[in-house]
C-alpha atoms as a PDB file:
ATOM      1  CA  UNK A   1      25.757 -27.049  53.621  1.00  0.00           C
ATOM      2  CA  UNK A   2      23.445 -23.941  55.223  1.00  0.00           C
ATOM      3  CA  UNK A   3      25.856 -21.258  56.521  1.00  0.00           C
ATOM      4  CA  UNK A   4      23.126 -19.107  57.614  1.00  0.00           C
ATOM      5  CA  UNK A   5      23.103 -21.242  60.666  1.00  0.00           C
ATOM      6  CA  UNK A   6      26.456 -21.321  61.324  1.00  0.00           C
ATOM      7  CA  UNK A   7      26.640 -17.952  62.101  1.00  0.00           C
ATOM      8  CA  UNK A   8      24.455 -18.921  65.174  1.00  0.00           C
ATOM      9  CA  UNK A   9      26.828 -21.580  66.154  1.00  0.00           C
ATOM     10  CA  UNK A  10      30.359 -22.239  65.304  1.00  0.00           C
ATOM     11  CA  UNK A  11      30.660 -25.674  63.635  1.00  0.00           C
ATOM     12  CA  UNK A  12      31.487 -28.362  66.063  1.00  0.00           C
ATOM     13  CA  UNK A  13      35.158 -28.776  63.927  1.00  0.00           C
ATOM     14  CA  UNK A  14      37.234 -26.921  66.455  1.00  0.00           C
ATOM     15  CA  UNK A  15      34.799 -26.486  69.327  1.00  0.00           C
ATOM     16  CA  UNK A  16      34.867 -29.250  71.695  1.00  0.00           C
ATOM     17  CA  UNK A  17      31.994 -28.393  74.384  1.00  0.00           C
ATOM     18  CA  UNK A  18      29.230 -26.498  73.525  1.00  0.00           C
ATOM     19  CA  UNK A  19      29.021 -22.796  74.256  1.00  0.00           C
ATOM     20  CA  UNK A  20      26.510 -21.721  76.142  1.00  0.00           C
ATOM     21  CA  UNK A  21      25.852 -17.757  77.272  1.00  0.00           C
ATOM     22  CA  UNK A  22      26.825 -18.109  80.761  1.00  0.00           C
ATOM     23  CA  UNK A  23      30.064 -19.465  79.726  1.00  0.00           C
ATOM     24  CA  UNK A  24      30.684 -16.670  77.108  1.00  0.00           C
ATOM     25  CA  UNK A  25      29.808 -14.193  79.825  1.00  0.00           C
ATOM     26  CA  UNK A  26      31.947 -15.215  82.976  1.00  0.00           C
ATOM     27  CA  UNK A  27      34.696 -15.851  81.004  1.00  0.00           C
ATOM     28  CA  UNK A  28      37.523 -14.164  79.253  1.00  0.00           C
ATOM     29  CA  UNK A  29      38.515 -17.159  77.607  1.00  0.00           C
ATOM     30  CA  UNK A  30      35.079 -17.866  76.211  1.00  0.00           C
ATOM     31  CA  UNK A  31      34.801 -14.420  75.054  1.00  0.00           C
ATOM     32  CA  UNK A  32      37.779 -14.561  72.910  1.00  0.00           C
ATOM     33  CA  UNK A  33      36.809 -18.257  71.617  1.00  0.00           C
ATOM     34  CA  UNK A  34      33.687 -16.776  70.698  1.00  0.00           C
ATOM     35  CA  UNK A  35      35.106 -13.866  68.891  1.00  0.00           C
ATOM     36  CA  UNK A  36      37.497 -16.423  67.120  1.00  0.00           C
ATOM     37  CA  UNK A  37      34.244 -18.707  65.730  1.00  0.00           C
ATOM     38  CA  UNK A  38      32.330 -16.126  64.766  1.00  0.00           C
ATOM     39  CA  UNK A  39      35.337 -14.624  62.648  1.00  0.00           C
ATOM     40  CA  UNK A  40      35.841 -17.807  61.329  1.00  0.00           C
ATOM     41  CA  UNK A  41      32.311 -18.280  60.435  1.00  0.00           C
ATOM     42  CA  UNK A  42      31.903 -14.945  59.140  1.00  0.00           C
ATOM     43  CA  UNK A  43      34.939 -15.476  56.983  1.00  0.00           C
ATOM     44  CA  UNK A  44      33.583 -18.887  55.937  1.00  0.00           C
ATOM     45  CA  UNK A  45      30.680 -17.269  54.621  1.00  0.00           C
ATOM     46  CA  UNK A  46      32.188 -14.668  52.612  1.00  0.00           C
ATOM     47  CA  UNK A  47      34.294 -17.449  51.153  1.00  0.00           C
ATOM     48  CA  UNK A  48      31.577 -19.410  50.053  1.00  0.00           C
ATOM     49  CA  UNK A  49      29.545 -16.432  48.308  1.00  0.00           C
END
């Protein structure tokens, strides 16, 4: 599996409908789910290393 990619976009595991910028931008809650996948996928890859 390529991780380098999934820093771009949170794997589709725990994120039902796509996130697009808009979304992340006009809304709190897609700000924080944002925050949350890229933690996770920043975490992911530092476990994997």
């Amino acid at each position: 599996m390529i991780f380098s990619e999934s820093l771009l976009e949170p794997p589709n595991d725990h994120v039902e409908v796509p996130i697009t910028l808009e979304n992340e931008t006009t809304t709190p809650v897609g700000q924080v789910e944002l925050r949350v996948t890229r933690q996770k996928c920043i975490k992911n890859v530092g476990l994997r290393r």
